[in-house]
C-alpha atoms as a PDB file:
ATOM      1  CA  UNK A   1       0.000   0.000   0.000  1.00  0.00           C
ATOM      2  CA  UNK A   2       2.989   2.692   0.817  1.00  0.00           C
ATOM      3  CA  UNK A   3       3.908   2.440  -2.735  1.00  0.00           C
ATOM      4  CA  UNK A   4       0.467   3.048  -4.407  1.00  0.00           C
ATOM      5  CA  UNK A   5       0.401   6.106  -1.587  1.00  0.00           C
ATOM      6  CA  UNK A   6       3.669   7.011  -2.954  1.00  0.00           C
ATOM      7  CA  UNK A   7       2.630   6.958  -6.714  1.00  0.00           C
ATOM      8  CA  UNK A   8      -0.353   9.147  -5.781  1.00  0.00           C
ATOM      9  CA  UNK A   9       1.503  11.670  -3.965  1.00  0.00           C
ATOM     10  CA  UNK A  10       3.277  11.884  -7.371  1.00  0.00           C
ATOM     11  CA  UNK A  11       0.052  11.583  -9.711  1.00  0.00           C
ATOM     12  CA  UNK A  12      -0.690  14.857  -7.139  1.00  0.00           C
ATOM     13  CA  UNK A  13       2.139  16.667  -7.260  1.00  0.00           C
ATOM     14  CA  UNK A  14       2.711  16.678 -10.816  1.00  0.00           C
ATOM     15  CA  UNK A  15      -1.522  17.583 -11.119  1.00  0.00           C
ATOM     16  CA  UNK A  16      -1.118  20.511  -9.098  1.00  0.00           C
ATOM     17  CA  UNK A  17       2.433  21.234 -11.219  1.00  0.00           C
ATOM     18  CA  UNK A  18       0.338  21.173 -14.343  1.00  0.00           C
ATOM     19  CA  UNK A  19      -2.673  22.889 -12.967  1.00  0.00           C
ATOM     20  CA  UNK A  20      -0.753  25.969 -12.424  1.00  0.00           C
ATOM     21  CA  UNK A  21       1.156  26.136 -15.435  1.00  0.00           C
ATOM     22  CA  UNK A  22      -2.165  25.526 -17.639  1.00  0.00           C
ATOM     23  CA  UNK A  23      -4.361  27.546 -15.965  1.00  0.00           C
ATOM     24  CA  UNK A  24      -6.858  24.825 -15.400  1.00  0.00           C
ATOM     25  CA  UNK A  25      -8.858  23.424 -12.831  1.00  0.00           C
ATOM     26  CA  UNK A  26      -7.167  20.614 -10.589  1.00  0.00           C
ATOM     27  CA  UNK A  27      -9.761  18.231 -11.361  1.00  0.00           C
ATOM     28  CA  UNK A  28      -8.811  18.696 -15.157  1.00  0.00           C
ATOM     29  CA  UNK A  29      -4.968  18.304 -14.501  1.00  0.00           C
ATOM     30  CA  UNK A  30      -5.545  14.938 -12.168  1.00  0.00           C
ATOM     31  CA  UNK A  31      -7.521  13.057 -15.145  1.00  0.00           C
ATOM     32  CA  UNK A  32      -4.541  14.289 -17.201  1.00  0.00           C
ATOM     33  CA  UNK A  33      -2.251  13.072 -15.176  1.00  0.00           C
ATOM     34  CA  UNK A  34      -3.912   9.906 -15.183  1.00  0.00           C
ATOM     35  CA  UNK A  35      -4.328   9.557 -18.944  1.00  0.00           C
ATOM     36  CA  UNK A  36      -0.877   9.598 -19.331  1.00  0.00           C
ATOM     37  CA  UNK A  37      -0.072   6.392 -16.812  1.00  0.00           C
ATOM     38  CA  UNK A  38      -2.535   4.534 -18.770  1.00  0.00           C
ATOM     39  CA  UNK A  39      -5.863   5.187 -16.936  1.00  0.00           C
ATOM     40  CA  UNK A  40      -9.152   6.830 -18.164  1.00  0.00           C
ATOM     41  CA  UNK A  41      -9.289   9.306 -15.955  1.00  0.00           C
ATOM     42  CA  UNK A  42      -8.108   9.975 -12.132  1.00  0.00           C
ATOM     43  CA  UNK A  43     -11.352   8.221 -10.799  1.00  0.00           C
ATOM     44  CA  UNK A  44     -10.626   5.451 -13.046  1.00  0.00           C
ATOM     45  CA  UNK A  45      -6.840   5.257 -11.193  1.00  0.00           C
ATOM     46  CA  UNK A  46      -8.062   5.270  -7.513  1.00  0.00           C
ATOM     47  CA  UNK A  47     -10.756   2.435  -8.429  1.00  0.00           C
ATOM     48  CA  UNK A  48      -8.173   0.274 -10.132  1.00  0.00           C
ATOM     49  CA  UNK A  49      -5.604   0.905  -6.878  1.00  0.00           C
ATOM     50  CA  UNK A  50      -8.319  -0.188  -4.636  1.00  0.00           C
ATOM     51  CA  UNK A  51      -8.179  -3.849  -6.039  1.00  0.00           C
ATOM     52  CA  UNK A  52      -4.389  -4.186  -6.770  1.00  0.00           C
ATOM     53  CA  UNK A  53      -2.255  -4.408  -3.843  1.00  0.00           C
ATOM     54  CA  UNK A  54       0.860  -3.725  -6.673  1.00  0.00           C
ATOM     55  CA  UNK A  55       2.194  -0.085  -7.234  1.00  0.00           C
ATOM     56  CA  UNK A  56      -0.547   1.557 -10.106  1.00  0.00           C
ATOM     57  CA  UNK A  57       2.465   2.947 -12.571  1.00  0.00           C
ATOM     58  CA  UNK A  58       4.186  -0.375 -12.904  1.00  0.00           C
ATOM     59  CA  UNK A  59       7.237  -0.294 -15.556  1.00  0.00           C
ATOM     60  CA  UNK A  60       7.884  -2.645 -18.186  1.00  0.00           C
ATOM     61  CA  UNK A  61      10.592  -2.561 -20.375  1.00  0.00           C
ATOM     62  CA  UNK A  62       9.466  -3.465 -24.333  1.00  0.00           C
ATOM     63  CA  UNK A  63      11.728  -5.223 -26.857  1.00  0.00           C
ATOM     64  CA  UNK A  64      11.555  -3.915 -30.291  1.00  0.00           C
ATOM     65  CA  UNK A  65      12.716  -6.387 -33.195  1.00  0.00           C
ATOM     66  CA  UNK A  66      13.146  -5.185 -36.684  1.00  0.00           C
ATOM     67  CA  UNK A  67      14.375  -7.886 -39.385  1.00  0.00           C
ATOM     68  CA  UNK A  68      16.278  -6.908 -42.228  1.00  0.00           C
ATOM     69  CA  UNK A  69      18.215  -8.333 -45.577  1.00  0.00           C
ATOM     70  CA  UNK A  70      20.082  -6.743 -47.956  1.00  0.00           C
ATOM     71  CA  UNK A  71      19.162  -8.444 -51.228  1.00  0.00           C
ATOM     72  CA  UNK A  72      22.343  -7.197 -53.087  1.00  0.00           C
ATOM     73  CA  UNK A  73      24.859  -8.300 -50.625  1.00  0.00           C
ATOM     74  CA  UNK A  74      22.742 -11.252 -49.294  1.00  0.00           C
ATOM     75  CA  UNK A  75      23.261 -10.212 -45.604  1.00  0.00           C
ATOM     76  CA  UNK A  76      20.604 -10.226 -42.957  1.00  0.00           C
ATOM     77  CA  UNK A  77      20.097  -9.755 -39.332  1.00  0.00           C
ATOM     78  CA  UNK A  78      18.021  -8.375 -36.412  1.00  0.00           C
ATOM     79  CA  UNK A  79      17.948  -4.814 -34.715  1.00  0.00           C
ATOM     80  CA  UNK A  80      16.137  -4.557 -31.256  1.00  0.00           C
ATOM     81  CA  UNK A  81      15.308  -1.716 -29.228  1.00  0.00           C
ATOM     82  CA  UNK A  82      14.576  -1.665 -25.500  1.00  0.00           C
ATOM     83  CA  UNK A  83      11.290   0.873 -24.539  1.00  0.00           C
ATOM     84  CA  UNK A  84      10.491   1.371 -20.662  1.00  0.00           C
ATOM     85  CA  UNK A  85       6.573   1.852 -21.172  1.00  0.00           C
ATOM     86  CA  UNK A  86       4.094   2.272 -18.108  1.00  0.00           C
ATOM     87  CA  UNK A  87       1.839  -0.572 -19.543  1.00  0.00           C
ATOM     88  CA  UNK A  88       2.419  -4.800 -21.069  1.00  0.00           C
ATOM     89  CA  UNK A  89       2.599  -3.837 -24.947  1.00  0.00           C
ATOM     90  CA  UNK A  90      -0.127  -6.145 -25.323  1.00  0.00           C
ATOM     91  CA  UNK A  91      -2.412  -3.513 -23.208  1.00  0.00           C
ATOM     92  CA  UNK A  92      -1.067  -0.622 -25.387  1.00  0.00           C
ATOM     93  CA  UNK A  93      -1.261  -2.169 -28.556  1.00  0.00           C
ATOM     94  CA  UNK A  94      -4.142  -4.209 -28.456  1.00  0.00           C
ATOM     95  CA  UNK A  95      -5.022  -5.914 -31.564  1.00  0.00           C
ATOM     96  CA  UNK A  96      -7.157  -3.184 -33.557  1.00  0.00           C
ATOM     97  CA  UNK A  97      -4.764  -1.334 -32.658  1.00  0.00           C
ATOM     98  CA  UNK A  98      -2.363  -2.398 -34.893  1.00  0.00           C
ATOM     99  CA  UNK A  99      -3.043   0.239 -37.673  1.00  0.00           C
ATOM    100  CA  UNK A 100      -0.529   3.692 -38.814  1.00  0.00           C
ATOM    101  CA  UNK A 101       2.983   3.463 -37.508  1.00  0.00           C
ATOM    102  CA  UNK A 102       2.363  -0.210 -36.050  1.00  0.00           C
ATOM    103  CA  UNK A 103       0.852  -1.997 -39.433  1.00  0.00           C
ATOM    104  CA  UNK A 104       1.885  -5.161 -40.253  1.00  0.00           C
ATOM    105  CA  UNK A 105       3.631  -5.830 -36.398  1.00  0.00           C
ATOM    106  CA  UNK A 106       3.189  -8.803 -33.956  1.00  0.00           C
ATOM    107  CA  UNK A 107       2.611  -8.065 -30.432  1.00  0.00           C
ATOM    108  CA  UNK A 108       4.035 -11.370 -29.332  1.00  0.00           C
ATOM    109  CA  UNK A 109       4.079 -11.229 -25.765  1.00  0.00           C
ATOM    110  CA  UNK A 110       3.456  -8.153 -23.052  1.00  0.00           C
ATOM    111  CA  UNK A 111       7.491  -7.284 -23.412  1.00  0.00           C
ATOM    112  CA  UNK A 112       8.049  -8.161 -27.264  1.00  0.00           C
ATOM    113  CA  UNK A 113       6.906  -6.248 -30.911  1.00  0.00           C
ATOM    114  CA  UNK A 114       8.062  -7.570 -33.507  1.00  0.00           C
ATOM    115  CA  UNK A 115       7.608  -5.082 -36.556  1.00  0.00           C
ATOM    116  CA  UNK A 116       6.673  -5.726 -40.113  1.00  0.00           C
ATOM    117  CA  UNK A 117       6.408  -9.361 -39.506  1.00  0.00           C
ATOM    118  CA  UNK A 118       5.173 -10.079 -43.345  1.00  0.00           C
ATOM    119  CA  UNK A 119       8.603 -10.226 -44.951  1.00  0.00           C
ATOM    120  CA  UNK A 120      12.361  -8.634 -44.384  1.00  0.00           C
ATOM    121  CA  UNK A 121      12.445  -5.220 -44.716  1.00  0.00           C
ATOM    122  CA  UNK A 122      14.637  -4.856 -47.873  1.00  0.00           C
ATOM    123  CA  UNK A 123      18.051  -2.542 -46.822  1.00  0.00           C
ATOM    124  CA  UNK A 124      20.167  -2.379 -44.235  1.00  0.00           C
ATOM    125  CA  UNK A 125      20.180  -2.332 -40.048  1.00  0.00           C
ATOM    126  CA  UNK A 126      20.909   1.717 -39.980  1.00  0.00           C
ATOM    127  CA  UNK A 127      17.367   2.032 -41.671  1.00  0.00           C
ATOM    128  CA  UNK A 128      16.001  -0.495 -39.330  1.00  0.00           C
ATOM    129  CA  UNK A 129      17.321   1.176 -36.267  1.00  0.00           C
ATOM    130  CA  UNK A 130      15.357   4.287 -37.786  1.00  0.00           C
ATOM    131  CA  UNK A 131      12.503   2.219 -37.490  1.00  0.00           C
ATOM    132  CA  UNK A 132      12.769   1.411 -34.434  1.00  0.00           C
ATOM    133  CA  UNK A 133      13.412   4.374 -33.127  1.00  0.00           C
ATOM    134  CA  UNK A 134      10.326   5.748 -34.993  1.00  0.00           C
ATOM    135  CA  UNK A 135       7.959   2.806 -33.448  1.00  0.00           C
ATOM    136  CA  UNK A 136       9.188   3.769 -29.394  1.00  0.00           C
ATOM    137  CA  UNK A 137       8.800   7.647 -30.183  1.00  0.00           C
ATOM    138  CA  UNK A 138       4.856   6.310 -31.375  1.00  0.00           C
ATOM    139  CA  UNK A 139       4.562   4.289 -28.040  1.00  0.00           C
ATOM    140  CA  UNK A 140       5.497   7.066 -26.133  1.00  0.00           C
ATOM    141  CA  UNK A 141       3.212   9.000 -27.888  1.00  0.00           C
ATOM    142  CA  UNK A 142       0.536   6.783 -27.297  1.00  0.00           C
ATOM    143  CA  UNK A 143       0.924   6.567 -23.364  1.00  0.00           C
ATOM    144  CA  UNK A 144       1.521   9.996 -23.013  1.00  0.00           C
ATOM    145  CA  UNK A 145      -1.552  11.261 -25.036  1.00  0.00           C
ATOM    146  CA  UNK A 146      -3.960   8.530 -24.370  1.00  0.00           C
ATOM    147  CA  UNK A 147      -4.527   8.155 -28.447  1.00  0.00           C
ATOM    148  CA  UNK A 148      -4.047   5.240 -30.157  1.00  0.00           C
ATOM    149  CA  UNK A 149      -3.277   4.167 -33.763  1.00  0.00           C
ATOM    150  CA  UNK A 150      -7.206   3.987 -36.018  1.00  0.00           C
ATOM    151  CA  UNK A 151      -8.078   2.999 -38.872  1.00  0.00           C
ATOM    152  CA  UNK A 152     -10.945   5.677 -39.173  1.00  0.00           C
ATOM    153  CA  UNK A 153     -11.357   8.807 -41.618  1.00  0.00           C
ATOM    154  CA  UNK A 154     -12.948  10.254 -39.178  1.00  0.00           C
ATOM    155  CA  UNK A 155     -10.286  12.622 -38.025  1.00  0.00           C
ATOM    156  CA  UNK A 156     -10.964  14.675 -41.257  1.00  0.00           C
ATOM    157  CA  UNK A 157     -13.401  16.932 -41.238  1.00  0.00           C
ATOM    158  CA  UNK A 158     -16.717  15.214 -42.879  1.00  0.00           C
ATOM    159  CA  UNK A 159     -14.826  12.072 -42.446  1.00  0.00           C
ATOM    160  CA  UNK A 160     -13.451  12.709 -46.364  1.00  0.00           C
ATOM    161  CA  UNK A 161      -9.317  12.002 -46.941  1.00  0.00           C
ATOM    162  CA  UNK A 162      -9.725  14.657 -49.517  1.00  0.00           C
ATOM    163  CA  UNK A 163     -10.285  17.316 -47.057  1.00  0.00           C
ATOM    164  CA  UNK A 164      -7.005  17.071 -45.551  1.00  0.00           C
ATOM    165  CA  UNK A 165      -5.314  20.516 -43.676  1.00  0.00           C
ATOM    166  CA  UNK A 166      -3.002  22.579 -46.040  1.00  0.00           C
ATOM    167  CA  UNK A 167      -0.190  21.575 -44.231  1.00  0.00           C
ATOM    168  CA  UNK A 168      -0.767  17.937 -44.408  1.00  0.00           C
ATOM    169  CA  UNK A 169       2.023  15.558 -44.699  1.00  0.00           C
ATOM    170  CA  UNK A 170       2.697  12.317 -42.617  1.00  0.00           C
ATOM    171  CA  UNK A 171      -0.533  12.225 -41.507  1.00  0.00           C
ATOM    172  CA  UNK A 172      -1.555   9.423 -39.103  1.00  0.00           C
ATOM    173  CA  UNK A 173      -5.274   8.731 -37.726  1.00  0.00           C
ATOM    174  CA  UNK A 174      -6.009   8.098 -34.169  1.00  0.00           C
ATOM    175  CA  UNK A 175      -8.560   7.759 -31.277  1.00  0.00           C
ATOM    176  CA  UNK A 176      -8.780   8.485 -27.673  1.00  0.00           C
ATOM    177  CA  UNK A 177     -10.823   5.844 -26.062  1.00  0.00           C
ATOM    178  CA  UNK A 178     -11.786   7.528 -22.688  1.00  0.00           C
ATOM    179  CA  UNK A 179     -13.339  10.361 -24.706  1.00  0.00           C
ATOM    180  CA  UNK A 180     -14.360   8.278 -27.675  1.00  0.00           C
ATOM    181  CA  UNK A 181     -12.917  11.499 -30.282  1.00  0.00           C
ATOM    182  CA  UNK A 182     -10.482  11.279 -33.446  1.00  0.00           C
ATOM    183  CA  UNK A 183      -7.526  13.034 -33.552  1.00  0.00           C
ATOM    184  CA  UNK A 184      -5.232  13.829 -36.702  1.00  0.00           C
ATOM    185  CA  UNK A 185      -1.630  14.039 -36.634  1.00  0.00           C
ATOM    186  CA  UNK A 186       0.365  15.497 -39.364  1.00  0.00           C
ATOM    187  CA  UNK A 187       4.034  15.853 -39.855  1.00  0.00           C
ATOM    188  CA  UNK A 188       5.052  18.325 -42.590  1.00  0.00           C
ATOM    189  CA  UNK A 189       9.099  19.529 -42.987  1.00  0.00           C
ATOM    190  CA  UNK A 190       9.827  22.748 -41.678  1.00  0.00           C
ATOM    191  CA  UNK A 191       8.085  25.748 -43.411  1.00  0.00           C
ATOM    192  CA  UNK A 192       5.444  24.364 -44.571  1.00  0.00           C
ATOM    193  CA  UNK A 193       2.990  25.466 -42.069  1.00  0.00           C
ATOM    194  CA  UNK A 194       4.543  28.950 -41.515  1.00  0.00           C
ATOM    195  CA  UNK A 195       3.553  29.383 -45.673  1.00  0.00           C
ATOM    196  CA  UNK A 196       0.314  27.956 -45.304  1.00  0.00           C
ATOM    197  CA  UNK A 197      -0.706  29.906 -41.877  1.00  0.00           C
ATOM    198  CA  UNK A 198      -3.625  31.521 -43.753  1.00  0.00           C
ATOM    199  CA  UNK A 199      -4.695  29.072 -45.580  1.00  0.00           C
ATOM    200  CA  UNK A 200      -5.034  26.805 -41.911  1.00  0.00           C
ATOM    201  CA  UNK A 201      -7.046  29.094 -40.633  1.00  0.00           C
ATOM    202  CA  UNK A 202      -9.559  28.862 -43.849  1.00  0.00           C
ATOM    203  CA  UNK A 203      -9.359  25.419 -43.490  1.00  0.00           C
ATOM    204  CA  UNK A 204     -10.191  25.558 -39.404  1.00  0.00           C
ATOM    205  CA  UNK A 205     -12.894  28.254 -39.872  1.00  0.00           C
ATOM    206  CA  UNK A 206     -14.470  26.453 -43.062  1.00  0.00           C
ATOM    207  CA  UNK A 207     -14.552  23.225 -41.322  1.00  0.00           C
ATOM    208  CA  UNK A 208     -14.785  24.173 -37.412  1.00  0.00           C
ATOM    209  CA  UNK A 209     -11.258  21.996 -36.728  1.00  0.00           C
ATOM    210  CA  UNK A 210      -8.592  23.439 -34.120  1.00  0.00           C
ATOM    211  CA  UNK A 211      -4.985  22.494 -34.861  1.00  0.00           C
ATOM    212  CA  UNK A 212      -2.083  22.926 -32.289  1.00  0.00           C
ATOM    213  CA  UNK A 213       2.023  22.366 -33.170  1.00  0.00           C
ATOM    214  CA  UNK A 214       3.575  20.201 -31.002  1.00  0.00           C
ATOM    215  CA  UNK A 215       6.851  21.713 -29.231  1.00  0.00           C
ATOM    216  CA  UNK A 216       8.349  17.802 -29.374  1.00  0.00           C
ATOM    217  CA  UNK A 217      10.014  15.651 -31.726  1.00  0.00           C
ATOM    218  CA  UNK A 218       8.116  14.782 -34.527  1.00  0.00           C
ATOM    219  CA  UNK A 219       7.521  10.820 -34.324  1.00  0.00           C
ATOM    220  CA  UNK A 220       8.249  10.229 -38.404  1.00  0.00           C
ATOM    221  CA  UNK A 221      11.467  12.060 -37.547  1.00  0.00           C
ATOM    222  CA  UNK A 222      13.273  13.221 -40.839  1.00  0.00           C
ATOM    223  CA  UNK A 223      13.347  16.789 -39.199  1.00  0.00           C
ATOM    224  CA  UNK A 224       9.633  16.801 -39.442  1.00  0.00           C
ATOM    225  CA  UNK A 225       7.283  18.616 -37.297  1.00  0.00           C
ATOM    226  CA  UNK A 226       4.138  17.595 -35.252  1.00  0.00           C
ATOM    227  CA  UNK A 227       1.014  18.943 -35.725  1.00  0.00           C
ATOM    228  CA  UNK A 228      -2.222  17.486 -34.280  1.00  0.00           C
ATOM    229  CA  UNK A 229      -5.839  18.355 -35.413  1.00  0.00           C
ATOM    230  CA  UNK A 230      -9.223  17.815 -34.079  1.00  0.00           C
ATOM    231  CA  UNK A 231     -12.951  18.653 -34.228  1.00  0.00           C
ATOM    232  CA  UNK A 232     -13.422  22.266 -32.297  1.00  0.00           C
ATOM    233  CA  UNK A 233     -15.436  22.056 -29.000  1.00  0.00           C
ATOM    234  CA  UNK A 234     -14.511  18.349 -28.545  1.00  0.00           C
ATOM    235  CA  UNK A 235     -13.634  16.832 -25.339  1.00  0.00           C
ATOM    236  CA  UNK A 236     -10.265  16.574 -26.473  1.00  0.00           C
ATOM    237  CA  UNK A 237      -8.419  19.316 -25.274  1.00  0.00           C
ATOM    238  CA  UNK A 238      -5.513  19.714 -27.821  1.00  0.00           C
ATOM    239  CA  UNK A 239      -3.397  22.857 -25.735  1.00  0.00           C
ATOM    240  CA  UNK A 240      -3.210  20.307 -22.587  1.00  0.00           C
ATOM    241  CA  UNK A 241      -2.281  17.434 -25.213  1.00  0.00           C
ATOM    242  CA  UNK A 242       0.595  19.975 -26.550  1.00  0.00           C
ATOM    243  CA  UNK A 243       1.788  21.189 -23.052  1.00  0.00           C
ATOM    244  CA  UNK A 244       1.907  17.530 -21.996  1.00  0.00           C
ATOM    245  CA  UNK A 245       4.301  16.378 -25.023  1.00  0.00           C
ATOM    246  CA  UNK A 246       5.908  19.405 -24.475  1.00  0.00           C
ATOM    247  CA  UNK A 247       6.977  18.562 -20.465  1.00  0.00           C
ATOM    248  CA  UNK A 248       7.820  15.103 -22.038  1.00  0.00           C
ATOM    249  CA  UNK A 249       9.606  14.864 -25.651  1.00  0.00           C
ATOM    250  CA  UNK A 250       9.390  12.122 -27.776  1.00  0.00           C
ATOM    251  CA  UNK A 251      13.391  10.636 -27.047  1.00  0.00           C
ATOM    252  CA  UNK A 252      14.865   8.191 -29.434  1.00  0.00           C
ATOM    253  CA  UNK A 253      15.591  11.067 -31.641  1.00  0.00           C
ATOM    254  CA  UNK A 254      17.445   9.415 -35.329  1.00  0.00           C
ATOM    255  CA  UNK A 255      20.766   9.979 -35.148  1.00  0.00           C
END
């Protein structure tokens, strides 16, 4: 019990961290707090420590495994990456889940992913590394957002591909579960949205969308940026969602 008292004193502290720095009611910064260790909401965390006697922000470390062959030289091997995640992968990336950056994987077991389990990935293990690296920044993502990987249209506005932001580029689809919204993300290279800053906010008024940049590490990487986009006057609150990514950047940068 002294350690779920000790990750609640944390869950707290950081709440009341977040509260003043956003403006926002403590309430609002405890359920978004929460959301990022994995739980619906702060309720949602209390009721789950009250039938564990375990500490509620477990760690688990993740094992990423990327095949690779070279078909010129004939050579072939294995890359792996280590991820410390709050959650088993096989909570994070349940099977529907497996859509966007994670298409094509194998969640084998709660510490293993193996990606693009269909057939070697034709180069060499730099480029696989880069995928790697790309597939922890999207986990971290994930747990610190609460969003995961969909399938849906429904992030564009009038659920139609075709009306995609100006500044579109990248873009992934996902969902937040708790709040049951879509969320676009969208990674275009640098100066692409500072040319098209009028034309966004055409797009945003035409359609009633709200778009925030993300002051992180893009997940694509390739010196993109992160954008994320959303219905206005949805539950999902897209300024928290920034200042949270913000207080934690995406690491596994390419090198």
């Amino acid at each position: 019990m002294a350690s779920q008292n000790l990750s609640f004193d944390n869950m707290k502290r950081r709440a009341k961290q977040l509260a003043r720095e956003q403006g926002c009611k403590l309430h609002i910064a405890l359920d978004l707090v929460a959301a990022k260790r994995g739980f619906a909401n702060f309720k949602d965390a209390v009721h789950k420590a009250a039938n564990q006697s375990d500490p509620i922000v477990p760690s688990f470390s993740v094992l990423l495994r990327q095949w690779w062959r070279n078909s010129k030289t004939g050579e072939s091997g294995t890359e792996v990456l280590t991820v410390s995640l709050a959650q088993p992968a096989t909570q994070l990336l349940k099977p529907h889940y497996l859509r966007g950056y994670f298409g094509g994987c194998d969640v084998a077991d709660e510490g293993t992913i193996n990606l693009h389990i269909g057939s070697y990935l034709e180069d060499n293990p730099e480029y696989a590394q880069r995928r790697l690296r790309r597939a922890a920044r999207a986990l971290q993502f994930m747990e610190i957002t609460g969003l995961r990987p969909s399938r849906s249209n429904r992030c564009y506005p009038r659920s139609d591909y075709d009306n995609r932001p100006p500044i579109a580029d990248h873009d992934q689809r996902w969902y937040h579960p708790a709040n049951k919204k879509f969320v676009l993300s969208t990674e275009p290279y640098p100066g692409r949205a500072d040319r098209r800053k009028s034309e966004m906010a055409e797009w945003c008024a035409k359609h009633e969308f709200e778009y925030a940049q993300i002051d992180s590490p893009s997940i694509y990487g390739h010196g993109t940026e992160l954008y994320l986009a959303c219905k206005a006057g949805s539950s999902i609150n897209l300024l928290h969602m920034a200042a949270e990514l913000a207080a934690s950047p995406l690491a596994y940068a390419d090198s």
